[in-house]
C-alpha atoms as a PDB file:
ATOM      1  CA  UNK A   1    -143.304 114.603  62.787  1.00  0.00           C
ATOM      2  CA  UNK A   2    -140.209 114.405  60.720  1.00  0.00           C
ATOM      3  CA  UNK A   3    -137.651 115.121  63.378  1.00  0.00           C
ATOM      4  CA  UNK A   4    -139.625 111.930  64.992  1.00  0.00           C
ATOM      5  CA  UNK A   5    -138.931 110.034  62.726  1.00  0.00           C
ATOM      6  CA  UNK A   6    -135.512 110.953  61.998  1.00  0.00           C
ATOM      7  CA  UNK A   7    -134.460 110.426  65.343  1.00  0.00           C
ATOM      8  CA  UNK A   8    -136.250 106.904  65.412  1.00  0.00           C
ATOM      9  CA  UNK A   9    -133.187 106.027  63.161  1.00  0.00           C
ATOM     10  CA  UNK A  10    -130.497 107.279  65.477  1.00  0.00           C
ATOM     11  CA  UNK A  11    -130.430 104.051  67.699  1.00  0.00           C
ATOM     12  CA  UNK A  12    -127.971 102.388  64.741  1.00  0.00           C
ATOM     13  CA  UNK A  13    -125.256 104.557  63.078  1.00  0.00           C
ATOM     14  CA  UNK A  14    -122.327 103.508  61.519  1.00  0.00           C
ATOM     15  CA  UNK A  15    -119.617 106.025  61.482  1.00  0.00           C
ATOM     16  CA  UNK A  16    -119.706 106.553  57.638  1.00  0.00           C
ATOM     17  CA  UNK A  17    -117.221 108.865  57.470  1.00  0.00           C
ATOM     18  CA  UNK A  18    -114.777 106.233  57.399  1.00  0.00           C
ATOM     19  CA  UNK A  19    -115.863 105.047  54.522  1.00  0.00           C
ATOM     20  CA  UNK A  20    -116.090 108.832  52.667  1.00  0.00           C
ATOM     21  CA  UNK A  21    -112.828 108.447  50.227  1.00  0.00           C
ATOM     22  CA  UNK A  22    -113.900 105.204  49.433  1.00  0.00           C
ATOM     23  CA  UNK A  23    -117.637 105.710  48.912  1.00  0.00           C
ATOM     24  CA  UNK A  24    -116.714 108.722  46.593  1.00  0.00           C
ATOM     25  CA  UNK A  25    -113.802 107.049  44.651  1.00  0.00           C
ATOM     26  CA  UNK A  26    -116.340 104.486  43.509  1.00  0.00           C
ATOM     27  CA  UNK A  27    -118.947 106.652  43.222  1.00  0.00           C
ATOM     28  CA  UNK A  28    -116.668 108.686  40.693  1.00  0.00           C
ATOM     29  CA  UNK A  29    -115.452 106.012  38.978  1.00  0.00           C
ATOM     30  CA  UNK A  30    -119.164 104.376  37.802  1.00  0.00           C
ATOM     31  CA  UNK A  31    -120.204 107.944  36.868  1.00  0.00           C
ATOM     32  CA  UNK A  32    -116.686 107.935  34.457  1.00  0.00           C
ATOM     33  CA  UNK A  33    -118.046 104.461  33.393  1.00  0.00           C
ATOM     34  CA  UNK A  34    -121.528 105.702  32.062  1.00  0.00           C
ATOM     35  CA  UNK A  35    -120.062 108.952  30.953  1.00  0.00           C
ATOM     36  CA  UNK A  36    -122.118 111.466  33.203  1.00  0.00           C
ATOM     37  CA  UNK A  37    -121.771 114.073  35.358  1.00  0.00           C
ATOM     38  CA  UNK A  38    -123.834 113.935  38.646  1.00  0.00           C
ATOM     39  CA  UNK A  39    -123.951 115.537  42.432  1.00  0.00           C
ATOM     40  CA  UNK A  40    -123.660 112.871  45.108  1.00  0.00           C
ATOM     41  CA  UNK A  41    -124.869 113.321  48.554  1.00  0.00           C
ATOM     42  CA  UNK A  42    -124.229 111.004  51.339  1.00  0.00           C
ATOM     43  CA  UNK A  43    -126.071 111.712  54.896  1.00  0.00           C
ATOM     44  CA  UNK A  44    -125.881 109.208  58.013  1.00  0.00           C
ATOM     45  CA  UNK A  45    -128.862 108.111  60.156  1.00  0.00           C
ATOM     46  CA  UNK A  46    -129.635 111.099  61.579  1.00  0.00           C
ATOM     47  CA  UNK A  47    -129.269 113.428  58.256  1.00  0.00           C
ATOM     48  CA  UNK A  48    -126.106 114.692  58.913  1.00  0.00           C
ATOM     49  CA  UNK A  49    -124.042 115.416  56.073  1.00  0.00           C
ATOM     50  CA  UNK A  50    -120.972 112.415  55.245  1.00  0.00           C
ATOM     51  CA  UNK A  51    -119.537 114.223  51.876  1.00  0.00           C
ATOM     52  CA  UNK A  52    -121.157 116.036  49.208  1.00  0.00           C
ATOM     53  CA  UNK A  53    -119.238 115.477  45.620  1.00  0.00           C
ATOM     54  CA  UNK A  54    -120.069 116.688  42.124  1.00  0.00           C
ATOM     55  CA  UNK A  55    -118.371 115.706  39.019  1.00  0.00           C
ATOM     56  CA  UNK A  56    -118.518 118.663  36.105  1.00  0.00           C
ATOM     57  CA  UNK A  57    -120.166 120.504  34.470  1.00  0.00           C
ATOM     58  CA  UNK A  58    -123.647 120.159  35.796  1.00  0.00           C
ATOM     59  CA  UNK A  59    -127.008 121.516  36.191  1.00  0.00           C
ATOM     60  CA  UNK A  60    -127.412 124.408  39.131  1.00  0.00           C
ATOM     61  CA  UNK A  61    -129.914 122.334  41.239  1.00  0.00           C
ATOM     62  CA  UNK A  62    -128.297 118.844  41.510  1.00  0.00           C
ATOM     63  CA  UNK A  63    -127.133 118.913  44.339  1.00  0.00           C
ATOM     64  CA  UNK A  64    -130.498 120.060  45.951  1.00  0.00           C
ATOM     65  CA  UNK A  65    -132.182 117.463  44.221  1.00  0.00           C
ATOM     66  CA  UNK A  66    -129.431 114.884  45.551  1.00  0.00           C
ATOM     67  CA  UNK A  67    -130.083 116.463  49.074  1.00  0.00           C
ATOM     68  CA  UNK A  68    -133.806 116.300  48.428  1.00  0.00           C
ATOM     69  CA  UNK A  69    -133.477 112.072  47.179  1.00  0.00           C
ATOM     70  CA  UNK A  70    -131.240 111.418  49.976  1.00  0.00           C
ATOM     71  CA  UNK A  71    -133.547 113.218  53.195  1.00  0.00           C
ATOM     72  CA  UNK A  72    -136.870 111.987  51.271  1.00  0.00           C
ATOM     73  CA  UNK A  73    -134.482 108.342  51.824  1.00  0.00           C
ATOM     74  CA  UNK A  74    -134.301 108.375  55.514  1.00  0.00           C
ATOM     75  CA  UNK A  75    -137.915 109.631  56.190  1.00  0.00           C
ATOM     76  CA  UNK A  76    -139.374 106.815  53.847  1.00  0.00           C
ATOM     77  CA  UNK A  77    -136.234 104.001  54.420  1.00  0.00           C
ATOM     78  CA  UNK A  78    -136.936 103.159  50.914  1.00  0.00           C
ATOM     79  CA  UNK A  79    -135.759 104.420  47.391  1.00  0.00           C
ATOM     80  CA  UNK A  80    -136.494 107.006  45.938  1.00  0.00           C
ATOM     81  CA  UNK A  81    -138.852 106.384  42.579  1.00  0.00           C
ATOM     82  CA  UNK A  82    -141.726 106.877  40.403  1.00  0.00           C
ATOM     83  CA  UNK A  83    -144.657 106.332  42.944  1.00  0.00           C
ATOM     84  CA  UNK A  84    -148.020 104.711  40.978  1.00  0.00           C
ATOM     85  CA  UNK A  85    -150.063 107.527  42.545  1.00  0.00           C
ATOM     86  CA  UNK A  86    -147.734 110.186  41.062  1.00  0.00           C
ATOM     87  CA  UNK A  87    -150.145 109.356  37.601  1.00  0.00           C
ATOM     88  CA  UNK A  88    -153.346 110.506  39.164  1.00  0.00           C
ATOM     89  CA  UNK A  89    -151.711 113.902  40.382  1.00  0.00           C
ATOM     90  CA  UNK A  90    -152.956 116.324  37.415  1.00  0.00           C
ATOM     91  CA  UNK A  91    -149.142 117.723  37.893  1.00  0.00           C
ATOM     92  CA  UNK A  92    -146.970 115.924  34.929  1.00  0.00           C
ATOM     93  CA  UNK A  93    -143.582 115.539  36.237  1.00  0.00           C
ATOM     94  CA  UNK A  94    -141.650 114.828  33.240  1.00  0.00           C
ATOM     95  CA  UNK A  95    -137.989 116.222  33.925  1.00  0.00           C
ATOM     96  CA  UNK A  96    -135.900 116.731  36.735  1.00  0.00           C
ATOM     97  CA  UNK A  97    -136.100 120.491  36.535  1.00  0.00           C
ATOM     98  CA  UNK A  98    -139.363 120.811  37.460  1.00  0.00           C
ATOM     99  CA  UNK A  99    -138.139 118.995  40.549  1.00  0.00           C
ATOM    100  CA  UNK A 100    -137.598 122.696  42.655  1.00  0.00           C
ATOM    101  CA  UNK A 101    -141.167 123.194  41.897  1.00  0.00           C
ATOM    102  CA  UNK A 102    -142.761 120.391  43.595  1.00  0.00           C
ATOM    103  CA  UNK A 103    -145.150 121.517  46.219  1.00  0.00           C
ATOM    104  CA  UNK A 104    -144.063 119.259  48.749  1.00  0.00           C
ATOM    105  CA  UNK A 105    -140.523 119.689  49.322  1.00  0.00           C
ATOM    106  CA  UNK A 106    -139.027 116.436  49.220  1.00  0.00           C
ATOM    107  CA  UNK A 107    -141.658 113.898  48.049  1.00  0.00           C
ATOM    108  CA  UNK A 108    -139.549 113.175  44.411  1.00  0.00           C
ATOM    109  CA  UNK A 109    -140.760 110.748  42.086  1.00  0.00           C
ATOM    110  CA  UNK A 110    -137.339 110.540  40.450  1.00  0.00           C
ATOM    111  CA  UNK A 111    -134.814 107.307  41.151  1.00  0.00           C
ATOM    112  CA  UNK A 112    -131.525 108.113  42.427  1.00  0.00           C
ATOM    113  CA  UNK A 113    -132.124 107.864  45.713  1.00  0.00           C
ATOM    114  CA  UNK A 114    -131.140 104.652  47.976  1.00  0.00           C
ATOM    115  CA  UNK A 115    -130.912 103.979  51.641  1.00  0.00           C
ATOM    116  CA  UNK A 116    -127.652 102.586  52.694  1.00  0.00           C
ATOM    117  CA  UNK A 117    -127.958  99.427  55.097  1.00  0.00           C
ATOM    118  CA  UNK A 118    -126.115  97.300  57.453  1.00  0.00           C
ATOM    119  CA  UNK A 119    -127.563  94.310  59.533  1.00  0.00           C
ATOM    120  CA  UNK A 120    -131.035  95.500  58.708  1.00  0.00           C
ATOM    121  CA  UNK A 121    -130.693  98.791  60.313  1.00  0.00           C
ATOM    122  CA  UNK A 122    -131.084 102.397  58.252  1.00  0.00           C
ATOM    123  CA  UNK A 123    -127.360 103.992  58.266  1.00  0.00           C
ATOM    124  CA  UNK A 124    -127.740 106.771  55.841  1.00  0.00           C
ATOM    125  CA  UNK A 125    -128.574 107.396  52.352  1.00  0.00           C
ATOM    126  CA  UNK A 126    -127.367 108.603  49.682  1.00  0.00           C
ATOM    127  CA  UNK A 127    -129.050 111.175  46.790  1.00  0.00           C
ATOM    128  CA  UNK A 128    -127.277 111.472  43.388  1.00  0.00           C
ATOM    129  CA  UNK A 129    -128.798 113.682  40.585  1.00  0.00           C
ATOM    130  CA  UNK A 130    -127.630 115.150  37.403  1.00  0.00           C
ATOM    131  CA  UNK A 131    -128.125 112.591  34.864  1.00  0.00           C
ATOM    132  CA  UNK A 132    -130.790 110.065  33.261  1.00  0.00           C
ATOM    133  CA  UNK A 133    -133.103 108.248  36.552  1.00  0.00           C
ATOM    134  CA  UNK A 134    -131.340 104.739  35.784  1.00  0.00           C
ATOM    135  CA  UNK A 135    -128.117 106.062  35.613  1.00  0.00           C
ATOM    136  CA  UNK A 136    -128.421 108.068  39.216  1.00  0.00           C
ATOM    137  CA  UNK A 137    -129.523 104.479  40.885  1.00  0.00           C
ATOM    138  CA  UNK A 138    -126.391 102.656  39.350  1.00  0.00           C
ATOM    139  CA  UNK A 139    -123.757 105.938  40.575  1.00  0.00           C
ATOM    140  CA  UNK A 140    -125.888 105.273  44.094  1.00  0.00           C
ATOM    141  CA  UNK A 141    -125.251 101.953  43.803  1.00  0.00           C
ATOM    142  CA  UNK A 142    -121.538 101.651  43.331  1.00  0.00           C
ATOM    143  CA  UNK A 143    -121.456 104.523  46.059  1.00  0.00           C
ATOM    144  CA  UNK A 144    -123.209 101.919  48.558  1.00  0.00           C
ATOM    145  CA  UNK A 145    -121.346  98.795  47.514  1.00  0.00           C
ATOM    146  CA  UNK A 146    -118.144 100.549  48.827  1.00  0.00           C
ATOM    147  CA  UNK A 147    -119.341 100.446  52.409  1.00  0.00           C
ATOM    148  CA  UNK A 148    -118.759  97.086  54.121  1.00  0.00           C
ATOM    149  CA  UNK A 149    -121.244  95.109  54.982  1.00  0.00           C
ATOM    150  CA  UNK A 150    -124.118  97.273  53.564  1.00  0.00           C
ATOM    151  CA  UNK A 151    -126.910  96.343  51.240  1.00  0.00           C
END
């Protein structure tokens, strides 16, 4: 079902990669703003990988959780987020950590994750992990603002 829906998003791709340097310079430079160290991963429509980028030092599995926020992204083509029946789960997911141990690999109820696009259309996504929820969204944020056209 998911490679369905994955290729349902291949009719629309933007060639990101041309926007790599420029997506990770500003990507960087908000994380040097807030003061944190994250992993950033940016996949295209299909779920290839565009870049993967880390700033230092950081925890062992943020970049796994960035991979997980930005495929969880392109299956859902919506953020990723606390979801309002993540409360009735009798599973308290408090910390990012715990984030390895979910039983469905990538359903996260963490932010950080945001779908990048242009003209209405899905053209990737992009995962960042490694520091507080809000903080994640606005490095994902600045990462997406440096594509053209996006939203």
């Amino acid at each position: 079902m998911f490679f369905i829906v994955l290729l349902a998003n291949t009719a629309y791709c933007l060639d990101l990669d041309q926007h790599s340097e420029a997506m990770r310079s500003a990507a960087f430079k908000k994380a040097k703003e807030l003061n944190v160290n994250v992993a950033i991963v940016v996949m295209d429509s299909r779920g290839g990988n565009v870049f993967w980028a880390r700033t230092s030092p950081m925890a062992a599995n943020s970049f796994d959780i960035a991979h997980q926020k930005a495929l969880q992204v392109l299956i859902t083509q919506k953020p990723t987020g606390p979801d309002p029946d993540i409360g009735k789960s009798p599973i308290t997911l408090n910390s990012a950590v715990l984030a390895s141990k979910l039983p469905f690999k990538g359903v996260l109820p963490f932010a950080g994750g945001i779908p990048i696009k242009s003209s209405g259309k899905l053209i990737g996504a992009i995962g960042v992990s490694g520091a507080k929820q809000s903080d994640d969204v606005e490095v994902a944020k600045a990462c997406a603002a440096a594509i053209p056209d996006s939203k």
